[in-house]
N, C-alpha and C. Protein backbone atom coordinates (compact mmCIF):
# COMPACT_ATOMS: atom_id res chain seq x y z
N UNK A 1 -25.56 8.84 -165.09
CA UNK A 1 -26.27 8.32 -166.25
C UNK A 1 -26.01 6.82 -166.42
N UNK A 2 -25.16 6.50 -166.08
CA UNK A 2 -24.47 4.74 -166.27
C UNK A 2 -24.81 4.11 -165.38
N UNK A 3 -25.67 4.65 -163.75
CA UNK A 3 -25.96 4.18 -163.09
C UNK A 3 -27.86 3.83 -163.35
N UNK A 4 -27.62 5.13 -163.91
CA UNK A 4 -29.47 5.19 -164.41
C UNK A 4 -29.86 3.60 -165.67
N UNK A 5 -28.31 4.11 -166.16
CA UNK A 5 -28.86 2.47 -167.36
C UNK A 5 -28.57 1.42 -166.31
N UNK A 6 -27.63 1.16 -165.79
CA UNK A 6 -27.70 0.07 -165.27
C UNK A 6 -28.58 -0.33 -164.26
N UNK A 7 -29.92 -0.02 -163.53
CA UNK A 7 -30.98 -0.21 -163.33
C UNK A 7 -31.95 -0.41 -163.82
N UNK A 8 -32.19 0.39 -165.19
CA UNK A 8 -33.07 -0.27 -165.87
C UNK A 8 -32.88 -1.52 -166.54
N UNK A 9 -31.40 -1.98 -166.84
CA UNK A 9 -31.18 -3.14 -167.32
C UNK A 9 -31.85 -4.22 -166.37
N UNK A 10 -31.46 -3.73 -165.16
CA UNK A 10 -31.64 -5.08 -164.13
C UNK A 10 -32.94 -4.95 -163.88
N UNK A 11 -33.84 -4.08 -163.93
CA UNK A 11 -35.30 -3.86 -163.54
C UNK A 11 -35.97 -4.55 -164.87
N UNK A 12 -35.34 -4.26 -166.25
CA UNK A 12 -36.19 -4.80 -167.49
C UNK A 12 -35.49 -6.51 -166.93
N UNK A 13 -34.72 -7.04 -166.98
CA UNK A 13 -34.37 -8.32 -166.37
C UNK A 13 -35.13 -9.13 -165.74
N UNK A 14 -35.44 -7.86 -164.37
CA UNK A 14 -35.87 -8.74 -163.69
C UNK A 14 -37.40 -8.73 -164.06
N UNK A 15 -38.30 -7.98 -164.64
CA UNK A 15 -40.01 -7.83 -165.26
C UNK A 15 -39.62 -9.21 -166.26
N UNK A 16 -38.79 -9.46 -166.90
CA UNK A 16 -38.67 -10.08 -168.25
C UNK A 16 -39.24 -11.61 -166.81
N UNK A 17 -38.38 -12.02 -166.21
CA UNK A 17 -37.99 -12.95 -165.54
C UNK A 17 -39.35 -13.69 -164.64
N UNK A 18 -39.84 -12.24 -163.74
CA UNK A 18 -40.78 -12.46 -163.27
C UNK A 18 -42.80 -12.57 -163.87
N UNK A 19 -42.32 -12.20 -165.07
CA UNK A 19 -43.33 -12.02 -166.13
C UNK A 19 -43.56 -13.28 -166.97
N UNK A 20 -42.05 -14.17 -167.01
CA UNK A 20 -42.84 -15.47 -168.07
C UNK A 20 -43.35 -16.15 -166.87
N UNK A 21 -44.45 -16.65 -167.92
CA UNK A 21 -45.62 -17.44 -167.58
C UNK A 21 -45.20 -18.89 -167.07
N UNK A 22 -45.61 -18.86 -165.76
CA UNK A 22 -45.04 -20.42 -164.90
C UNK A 22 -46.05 -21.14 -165.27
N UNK A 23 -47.50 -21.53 -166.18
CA UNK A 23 -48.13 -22.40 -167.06
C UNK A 23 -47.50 -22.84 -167.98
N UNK A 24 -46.53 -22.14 -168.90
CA UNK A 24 -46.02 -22.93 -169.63
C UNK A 24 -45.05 -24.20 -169.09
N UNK A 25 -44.66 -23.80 -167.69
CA UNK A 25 -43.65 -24.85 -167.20
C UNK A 25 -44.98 -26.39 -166.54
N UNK A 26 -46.29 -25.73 -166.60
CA UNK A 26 -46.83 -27.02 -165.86
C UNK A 26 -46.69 -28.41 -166.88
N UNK A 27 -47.10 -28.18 -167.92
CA UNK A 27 -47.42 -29.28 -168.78
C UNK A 27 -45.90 -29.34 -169.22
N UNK A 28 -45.25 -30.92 -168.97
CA UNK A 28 -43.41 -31.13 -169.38
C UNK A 28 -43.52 -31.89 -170.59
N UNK A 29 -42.48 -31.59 -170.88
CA UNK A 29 -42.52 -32.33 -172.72
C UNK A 29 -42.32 -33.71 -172.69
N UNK A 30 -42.24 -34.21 -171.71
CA UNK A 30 -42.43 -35.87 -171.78
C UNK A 30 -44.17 -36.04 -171.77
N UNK A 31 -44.76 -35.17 -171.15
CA UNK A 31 -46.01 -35.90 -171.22
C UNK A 31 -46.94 -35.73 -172.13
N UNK A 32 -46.66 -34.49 -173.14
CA UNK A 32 -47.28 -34.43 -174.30
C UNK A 32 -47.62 -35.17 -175.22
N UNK A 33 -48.52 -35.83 -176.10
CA UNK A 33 -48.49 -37.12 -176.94
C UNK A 33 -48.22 -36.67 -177.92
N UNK A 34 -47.93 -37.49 -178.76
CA UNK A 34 -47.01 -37.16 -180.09
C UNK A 34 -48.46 -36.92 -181.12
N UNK A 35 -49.29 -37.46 -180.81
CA UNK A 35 -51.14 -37.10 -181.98
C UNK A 35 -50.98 -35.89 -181.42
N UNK A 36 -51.49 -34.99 -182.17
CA UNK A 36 -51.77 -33.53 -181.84
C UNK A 36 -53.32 -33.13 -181.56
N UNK A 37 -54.17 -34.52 -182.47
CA UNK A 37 -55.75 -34.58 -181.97
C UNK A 37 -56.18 -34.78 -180.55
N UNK A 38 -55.17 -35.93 -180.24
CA UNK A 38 -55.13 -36.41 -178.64
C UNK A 38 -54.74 -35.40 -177.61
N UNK A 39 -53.69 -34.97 -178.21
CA UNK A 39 -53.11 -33.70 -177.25
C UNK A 39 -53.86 -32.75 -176.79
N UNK A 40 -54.70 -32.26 -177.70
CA UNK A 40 -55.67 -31.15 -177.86
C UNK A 40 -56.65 -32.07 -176.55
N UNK A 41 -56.88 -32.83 -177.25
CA UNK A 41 -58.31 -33.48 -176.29
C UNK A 41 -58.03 -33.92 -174.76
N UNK A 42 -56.44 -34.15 -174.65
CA UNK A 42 -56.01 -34.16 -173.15
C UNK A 42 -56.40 -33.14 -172.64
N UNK A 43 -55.56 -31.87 -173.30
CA UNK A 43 -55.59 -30.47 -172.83
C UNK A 43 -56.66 -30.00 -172.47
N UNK A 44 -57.87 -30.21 -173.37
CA UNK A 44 -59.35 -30.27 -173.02
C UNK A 44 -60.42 -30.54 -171.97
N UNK A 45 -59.70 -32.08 -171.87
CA UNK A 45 -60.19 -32.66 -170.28
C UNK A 45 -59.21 -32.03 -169.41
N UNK A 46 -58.19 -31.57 -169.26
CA UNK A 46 -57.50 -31.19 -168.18
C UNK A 46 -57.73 -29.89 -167.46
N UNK A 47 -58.62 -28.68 -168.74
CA UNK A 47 -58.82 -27.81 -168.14
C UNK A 47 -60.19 -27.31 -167.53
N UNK A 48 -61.08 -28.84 -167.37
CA UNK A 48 -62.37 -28.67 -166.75
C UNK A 48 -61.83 -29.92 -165.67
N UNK A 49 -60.57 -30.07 -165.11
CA UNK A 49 -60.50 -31.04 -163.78
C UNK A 49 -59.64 -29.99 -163.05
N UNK A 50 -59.83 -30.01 -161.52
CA UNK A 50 -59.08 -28.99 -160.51
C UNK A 50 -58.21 -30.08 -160.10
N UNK A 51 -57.03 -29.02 -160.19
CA UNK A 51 -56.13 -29.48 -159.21
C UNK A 51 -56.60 -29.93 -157.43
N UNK A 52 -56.45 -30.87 -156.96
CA UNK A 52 -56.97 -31.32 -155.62
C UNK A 52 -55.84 -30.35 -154.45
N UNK A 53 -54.61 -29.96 -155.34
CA UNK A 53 -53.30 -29.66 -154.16
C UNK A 53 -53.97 -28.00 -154.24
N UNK A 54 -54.26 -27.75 -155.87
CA UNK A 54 -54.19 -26.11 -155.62
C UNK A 54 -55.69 -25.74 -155.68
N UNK A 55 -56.57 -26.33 -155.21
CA UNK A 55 -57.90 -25.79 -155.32
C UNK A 55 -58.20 -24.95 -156.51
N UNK A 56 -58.65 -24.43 -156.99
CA UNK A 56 -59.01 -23.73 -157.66
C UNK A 56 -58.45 -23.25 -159.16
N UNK A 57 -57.56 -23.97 -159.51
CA UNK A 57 -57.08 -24.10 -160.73
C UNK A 57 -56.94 -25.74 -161.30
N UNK A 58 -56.70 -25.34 -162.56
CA UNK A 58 -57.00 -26.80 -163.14
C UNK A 58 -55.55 -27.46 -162.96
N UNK A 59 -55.62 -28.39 -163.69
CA UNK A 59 -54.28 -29.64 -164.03
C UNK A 59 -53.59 -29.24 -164.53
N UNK A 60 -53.80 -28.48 -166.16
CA UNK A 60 -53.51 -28.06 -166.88
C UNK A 60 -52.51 -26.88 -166.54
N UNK A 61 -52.41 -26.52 -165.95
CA UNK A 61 -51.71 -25.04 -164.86
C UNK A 61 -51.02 -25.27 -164.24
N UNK A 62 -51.52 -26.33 -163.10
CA UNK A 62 -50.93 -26.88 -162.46
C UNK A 62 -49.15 -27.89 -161.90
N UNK A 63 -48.54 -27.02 -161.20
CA UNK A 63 -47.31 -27.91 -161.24
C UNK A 63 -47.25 -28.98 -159.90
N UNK A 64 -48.26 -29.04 -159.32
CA UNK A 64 -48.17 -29.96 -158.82
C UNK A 64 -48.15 -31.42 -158.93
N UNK A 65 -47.47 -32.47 -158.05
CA UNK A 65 -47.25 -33.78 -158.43
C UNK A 65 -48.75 -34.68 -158.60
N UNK A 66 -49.59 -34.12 -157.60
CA UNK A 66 -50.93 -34.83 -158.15
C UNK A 66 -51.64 -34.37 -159.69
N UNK A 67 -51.44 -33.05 -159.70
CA UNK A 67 -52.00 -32.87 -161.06
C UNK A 67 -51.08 -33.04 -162.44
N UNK A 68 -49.62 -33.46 -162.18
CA UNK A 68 -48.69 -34.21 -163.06
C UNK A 68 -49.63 -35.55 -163.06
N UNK A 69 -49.71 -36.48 -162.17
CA UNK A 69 -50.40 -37.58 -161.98
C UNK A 69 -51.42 -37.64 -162.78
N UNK A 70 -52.33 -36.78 -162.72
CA UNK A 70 -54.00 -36.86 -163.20
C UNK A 70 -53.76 -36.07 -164.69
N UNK A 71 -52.77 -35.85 -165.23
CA UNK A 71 -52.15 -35.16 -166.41
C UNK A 71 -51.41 -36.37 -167.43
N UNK A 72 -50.98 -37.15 -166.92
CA UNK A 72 -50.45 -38.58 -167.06
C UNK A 72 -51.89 -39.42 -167.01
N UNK A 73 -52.92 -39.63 -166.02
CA UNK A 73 -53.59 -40.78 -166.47
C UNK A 73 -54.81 -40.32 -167.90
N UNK A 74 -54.87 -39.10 -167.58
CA UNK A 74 -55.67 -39.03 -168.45
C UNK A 74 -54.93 -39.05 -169.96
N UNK A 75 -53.99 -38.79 -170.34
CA UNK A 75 -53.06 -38.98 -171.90
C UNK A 75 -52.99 -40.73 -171.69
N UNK A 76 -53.03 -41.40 -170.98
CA UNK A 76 -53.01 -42.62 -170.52
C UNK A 76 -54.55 -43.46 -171.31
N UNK A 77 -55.45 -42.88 -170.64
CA UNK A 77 -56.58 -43.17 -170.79
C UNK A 77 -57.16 -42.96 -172.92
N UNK A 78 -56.81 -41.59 -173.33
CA UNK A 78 -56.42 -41.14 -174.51
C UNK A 78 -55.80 -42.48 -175.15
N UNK A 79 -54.78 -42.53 -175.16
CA UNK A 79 -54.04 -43.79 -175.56
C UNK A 79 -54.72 -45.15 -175.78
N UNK A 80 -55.45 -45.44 -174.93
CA UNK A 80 -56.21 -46.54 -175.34
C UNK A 80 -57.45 -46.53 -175.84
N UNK A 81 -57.91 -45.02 -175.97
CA UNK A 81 -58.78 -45.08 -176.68
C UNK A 81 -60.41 -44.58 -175.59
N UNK A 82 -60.59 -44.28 -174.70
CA UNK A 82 -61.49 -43.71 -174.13
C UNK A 82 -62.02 -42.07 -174.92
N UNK A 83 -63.37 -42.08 -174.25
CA UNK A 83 -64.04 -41.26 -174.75
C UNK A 83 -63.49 -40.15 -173.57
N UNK A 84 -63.68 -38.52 -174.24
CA UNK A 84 -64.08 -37.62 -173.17
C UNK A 84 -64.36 -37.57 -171.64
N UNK A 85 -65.53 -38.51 -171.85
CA UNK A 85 -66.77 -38.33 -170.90
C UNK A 85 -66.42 -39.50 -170.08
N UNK A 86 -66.17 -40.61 -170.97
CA UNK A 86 -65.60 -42.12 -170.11
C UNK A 86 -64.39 -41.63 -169.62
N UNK A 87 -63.44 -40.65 -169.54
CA UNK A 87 -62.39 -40.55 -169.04
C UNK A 87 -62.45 -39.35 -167.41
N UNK A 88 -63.20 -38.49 -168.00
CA UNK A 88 -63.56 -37.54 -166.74
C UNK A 88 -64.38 -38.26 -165.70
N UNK A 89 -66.02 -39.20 -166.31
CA UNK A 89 -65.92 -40.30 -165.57
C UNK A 89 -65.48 -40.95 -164.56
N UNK A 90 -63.87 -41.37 -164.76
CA UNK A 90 -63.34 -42.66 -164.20
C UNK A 90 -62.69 -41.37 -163.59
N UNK A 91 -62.29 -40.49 -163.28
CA UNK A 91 -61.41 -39.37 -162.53
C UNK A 91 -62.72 -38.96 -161.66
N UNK A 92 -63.92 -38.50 -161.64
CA UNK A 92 -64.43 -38.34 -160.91
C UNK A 92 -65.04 -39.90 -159.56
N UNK A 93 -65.17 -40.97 -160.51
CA UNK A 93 -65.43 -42.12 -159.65
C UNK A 93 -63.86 -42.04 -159.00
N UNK A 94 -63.01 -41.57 -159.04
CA UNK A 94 -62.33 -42.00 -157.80
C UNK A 94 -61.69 -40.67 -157.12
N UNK A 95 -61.86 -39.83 -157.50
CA UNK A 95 -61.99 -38.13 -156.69
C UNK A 95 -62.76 -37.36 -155.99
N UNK A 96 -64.24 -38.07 -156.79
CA UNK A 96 -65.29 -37.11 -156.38
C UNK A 96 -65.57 -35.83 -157.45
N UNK A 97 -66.79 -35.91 -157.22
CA UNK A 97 -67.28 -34.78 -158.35
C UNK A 97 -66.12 -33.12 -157.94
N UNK A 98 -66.11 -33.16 -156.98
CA UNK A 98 -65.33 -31.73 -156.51
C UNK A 98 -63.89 -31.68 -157.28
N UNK A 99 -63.47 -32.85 -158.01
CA UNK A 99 -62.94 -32.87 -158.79
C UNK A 99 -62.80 -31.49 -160.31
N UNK A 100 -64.30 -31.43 -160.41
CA UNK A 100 -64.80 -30.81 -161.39
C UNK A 100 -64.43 -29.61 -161.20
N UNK A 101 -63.95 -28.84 -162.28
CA UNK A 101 -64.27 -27.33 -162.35
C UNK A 101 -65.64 -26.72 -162.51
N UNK A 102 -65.99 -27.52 -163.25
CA UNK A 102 -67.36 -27.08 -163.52
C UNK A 102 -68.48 -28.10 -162.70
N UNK A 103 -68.96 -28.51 -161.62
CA UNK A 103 -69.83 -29.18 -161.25
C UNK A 103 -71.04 -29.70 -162.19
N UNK A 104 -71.61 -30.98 -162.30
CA UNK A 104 -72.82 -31.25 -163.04
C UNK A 104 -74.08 -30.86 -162.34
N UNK A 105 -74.85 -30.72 -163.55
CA UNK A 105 -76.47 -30.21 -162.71
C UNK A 105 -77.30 -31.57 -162.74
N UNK A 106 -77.03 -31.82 -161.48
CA UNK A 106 -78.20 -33.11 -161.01
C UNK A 106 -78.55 -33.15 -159.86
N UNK A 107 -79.28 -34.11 -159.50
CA UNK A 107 -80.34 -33.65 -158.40
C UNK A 107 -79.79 -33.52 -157.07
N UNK A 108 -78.45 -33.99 -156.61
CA UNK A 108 -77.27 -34.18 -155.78
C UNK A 108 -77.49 -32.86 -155.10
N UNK A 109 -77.02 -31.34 -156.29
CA UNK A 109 -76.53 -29.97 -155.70
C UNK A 109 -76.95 -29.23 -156.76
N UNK A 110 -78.77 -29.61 -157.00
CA UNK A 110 -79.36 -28.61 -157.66
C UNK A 110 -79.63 -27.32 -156.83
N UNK A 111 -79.56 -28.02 -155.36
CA UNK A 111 -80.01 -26.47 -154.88
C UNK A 111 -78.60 -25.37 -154.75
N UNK A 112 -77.76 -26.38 -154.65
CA UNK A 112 -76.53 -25.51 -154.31
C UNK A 112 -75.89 -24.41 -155.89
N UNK A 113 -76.80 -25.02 -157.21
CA UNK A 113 -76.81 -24.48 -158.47
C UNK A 113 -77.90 -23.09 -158.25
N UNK A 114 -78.98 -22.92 -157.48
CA UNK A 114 -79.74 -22.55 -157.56
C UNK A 114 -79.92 -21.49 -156.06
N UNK A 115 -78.78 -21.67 -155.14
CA UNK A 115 -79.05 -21.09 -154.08
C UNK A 115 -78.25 -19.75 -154.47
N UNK A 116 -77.70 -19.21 -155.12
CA UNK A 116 -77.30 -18.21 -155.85
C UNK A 116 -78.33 -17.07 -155.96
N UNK A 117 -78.98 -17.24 -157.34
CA UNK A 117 -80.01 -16.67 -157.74
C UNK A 117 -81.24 -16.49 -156.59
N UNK A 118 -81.49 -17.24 -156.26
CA UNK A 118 -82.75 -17.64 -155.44
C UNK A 118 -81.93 -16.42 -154.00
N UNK A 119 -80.85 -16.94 -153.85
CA UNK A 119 -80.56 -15.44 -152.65
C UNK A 119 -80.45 -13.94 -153.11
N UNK A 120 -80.15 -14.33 -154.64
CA UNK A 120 -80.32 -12.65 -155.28
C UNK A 120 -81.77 -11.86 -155.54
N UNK A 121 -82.19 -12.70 -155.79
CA UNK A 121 -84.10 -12.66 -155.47
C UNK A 121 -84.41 -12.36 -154.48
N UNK A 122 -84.14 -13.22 -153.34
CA UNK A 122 -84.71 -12.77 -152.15
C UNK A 122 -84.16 -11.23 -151.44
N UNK A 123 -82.61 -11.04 -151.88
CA UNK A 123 -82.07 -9.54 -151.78
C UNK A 123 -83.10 -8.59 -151.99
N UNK A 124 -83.25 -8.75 -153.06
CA UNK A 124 -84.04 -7.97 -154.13
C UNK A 124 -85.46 -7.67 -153.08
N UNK A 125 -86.20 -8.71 -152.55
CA UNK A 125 -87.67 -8.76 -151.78
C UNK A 125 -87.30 -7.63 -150.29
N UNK A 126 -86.35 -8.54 -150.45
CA UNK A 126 -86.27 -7.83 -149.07
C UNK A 126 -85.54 -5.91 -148.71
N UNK A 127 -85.13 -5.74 -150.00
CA UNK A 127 -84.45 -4.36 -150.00
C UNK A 127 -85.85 -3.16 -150.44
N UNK A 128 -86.42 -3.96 -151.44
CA UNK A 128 -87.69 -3.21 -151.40
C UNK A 128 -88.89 -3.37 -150.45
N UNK A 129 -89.14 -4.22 -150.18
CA UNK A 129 -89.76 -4.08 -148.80
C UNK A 129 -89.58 -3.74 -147.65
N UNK A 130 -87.89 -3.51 -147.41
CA UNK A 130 -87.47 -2.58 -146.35
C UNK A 130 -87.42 -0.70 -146.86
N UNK A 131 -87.30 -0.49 -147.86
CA UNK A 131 -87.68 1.07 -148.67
C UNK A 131 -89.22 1.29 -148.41
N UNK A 132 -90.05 0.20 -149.08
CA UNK A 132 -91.67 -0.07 -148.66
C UNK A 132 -91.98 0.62 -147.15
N UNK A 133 -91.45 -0.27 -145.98
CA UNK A 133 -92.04 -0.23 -145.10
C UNK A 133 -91.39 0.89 -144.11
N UNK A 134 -89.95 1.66 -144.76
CA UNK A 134 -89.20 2.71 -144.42
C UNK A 134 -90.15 3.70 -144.47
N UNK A 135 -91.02 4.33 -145.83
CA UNK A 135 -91.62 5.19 -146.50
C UNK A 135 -92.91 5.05 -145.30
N UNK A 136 -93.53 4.15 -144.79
CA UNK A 136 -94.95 3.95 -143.78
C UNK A 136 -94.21 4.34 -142.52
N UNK A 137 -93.19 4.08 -142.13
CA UNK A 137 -92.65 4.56 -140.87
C UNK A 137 -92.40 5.70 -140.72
N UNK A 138 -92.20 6.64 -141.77
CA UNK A 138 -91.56 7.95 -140.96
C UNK A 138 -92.24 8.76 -141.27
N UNK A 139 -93.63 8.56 -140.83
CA UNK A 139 -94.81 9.44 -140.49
C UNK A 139 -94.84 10.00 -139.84
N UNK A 140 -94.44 11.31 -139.61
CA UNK A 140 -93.92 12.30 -138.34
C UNK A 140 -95.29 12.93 -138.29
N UNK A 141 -96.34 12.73 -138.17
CA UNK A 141 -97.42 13.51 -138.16
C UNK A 141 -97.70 13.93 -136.76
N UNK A 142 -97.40 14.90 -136.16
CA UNK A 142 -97.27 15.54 -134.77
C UNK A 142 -99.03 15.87 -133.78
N UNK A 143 -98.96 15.39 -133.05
CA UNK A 143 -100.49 16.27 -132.20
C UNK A 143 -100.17 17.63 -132.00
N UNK A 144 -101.84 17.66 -131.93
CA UNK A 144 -101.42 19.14 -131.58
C UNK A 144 -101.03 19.82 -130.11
N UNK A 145 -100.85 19.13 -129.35
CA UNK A 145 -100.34 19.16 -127.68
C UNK A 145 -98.83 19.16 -128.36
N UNK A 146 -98.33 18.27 -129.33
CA UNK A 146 -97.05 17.87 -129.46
C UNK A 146 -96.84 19.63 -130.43
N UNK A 147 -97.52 19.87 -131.05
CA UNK A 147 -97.07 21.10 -131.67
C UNK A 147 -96.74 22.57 -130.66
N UNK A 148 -97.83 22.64 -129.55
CA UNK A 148 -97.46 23.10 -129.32
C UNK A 148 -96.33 23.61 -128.03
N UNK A 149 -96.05 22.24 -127.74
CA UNK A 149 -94.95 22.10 -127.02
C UNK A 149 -93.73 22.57 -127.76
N UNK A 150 -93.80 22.45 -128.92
CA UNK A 150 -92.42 22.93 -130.02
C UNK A 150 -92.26 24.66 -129.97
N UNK A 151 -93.53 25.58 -130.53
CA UNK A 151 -93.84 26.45 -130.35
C UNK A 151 -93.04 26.87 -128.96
N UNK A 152 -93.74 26.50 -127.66
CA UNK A 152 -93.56 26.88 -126.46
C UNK A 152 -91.62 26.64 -126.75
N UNK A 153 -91.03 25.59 -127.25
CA UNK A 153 -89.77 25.70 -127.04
C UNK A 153 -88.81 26.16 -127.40
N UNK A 154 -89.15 26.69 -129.02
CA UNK A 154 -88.69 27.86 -130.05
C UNK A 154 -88.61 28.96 -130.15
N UNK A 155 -89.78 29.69 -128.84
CA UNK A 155 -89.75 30.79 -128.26
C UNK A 155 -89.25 31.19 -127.40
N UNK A 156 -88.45 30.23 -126.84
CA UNK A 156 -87.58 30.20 -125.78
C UNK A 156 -86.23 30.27 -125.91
């Protein structure tokens, strides 16, 4: 029985351990700004920019040293007073739009906005027109030479 508790101690331990959230460790308390309006609005822009190291997650998450970096210029940028938009802006003029979590819709990679749908459509054409042209094919309609070759072979 003392062996039974002392496993669950170390098993609740170790869930406790492996369970807090390694986001709270991305963003460090030096880089937080002391405005809580600003803060918010860092936090804001940070979680529509990707991390460049971890693909697919933002800054904001992120513990990497580039997205510490781009976590820093943008509270940077805040500070003196930039807009939103003037600040994601100046991060994409020197990253590249792939920067973005969310990509913009302009004429660049409208199709790549649009090649989605447009392939779910064409799914769609092509699954019923293969049922369509399934239903015309399997016209087993037999001659009658062919019938009675069957006959002749069923009796056999």
């Amino acid at each position: 029985m003392n062996k039974l508790l002392d496993v669950c101690k170390i098993l609740f331990v170790s869930i406790c351990l492996f369970s807090y959230p390694i986001t709270v460790l991305s963003v460090e308390s030096n880089e937080i700004l002391s405005d809580p309006e600003l803060e918010e609005r860092a936090r804001a822009i940070s979680k529509n920019l990707r991390c460049l190291v971890c693909r697919n997650e933002n800054i904001d998450d992120s513990n990497a040293e580039l997205a510490k970096d781009l976590r820093l210029l943008v509270r940077e940028r805040l500070a003196i007073g930039e807009t939103n938009k003037e600040i994601t802006n100046y991060v994409v003029s020197r990253y590249g739009e792939y920067v973005l979590l969310m990509p913009r819709f302009n004429w660049l990679n409208w199709f790549l906005w649009l090649c989605g749908p447009i392939m779910l459509i064409l799914g769609f054409i092509v699954v019923i027109w293969s049922f369509k042209n399934k239903s015309k094919t399997n016209d087993f309609s037999l001659s009658e030479k062919e019938r009675q070759r069957i006959k002749e072979l069923l009796k056999d």
